[in-house]
Protein backbone atom coordinates (compact mmCIF):
# COMPACT_ATOMS: atom_id res chain seq x y z
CA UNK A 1 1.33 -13.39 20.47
CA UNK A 2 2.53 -10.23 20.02
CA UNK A 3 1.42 -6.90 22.17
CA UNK A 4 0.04 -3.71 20.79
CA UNK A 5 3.18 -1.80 22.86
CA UNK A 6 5.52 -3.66 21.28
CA UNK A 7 4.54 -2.95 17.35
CA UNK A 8 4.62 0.71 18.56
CA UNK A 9 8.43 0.26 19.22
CA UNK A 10 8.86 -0.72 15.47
CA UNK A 11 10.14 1.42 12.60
CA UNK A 12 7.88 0.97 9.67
CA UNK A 13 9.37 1.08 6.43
CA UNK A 14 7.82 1.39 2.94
CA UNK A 15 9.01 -1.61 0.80
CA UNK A 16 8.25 0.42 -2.43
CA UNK A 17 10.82 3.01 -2.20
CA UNK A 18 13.14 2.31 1.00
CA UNK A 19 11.82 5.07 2.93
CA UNK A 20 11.55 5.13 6.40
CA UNK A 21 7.80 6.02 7.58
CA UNK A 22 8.11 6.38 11.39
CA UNK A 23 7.00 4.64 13.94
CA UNK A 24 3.61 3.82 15.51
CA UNK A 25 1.58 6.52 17.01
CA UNK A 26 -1.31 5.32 16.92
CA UNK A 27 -3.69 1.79 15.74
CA UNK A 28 -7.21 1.83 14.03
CA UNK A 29 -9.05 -0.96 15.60
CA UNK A 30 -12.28 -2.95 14.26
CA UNK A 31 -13.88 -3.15 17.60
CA UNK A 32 -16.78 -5.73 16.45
CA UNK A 33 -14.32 -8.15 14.90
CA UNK A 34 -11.18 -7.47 16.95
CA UNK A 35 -8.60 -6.59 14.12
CA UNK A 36 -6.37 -3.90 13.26
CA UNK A 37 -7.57 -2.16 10.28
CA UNK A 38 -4.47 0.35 9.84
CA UNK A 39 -1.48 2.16 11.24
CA UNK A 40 -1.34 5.34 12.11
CA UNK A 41 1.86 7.44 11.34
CA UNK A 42 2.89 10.88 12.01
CA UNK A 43 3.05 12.95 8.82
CA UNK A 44 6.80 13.06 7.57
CA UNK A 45 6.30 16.79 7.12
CA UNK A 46 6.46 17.63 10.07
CA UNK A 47 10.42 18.36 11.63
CA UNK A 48 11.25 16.91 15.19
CA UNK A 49 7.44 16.89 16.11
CA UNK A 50 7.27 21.34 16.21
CA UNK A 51 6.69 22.44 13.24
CA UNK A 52 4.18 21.29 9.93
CA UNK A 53 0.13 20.18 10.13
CA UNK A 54 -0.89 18.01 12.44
CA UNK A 55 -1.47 15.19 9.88
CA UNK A 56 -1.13 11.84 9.94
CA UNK A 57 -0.69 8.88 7.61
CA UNK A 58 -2.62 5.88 7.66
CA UNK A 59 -1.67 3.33 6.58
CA UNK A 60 -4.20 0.27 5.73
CA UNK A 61 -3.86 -3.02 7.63
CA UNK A 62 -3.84 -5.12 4.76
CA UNK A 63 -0.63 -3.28 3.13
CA UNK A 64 1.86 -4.56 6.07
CA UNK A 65 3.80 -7.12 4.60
CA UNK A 66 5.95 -8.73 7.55
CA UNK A 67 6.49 -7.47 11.09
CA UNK A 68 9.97 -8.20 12.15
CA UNK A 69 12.03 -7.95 15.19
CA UNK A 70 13.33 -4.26 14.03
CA UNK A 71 10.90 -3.33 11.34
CA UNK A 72 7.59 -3.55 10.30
CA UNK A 73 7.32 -3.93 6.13
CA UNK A 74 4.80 -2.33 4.40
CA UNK A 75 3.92 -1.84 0.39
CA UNK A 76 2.33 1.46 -0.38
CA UNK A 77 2.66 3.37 -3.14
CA UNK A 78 2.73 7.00 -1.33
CA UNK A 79 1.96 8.66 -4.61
CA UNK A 80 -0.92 6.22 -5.91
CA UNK A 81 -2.58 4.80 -3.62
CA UNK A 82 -5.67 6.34 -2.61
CA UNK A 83 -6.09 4.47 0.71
CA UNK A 84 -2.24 5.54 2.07
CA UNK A 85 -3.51 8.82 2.78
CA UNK A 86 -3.25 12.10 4.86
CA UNK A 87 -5.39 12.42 7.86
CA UNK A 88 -6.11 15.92 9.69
């Protein structure tokens, strides 16, 4: 079993290109079938938290790909992929 609180403590990181997404700031949650429908990220343009939109990236449930002890894995193609996308 494994605790909301303790995926937010996880990096995420895209296994596409190696990049480093952030951690967890927030969770999408089906409420009617109890399951996580996607991550939510802040937006990497944004420096230390001050300055940039106040975007976020969500990232769909079904694209993590293991959740590890460190890490959680996820395959998105941040360029393609119409459902890894910007949220204001």
């Amino acid at each position: 079993m494994l605790k909301v609180s303790d995926l937010r403590l996880r990096e995420v990181v895209n296994i596409v290109d190696g990049r480093r997404l952030g951690t967890i700031k927030d969770i999408d949650i089906d409420v009617e079938n109890g399951r996580i429908t996607a991550l939510v990220l802040p937006s990497p343009n944004r420096l230390l938290g001050w300055l940039g939109r106040d975007e976020e990236l969500v990232v769909p449930w079904e694209k993590v790909r293991k959740i590890g002890l460190d890490v959680i894995l996820v395959e998105v193609n941040t360029l393609t992929d119409p459902r890894y996308r910007l949220r204001v």
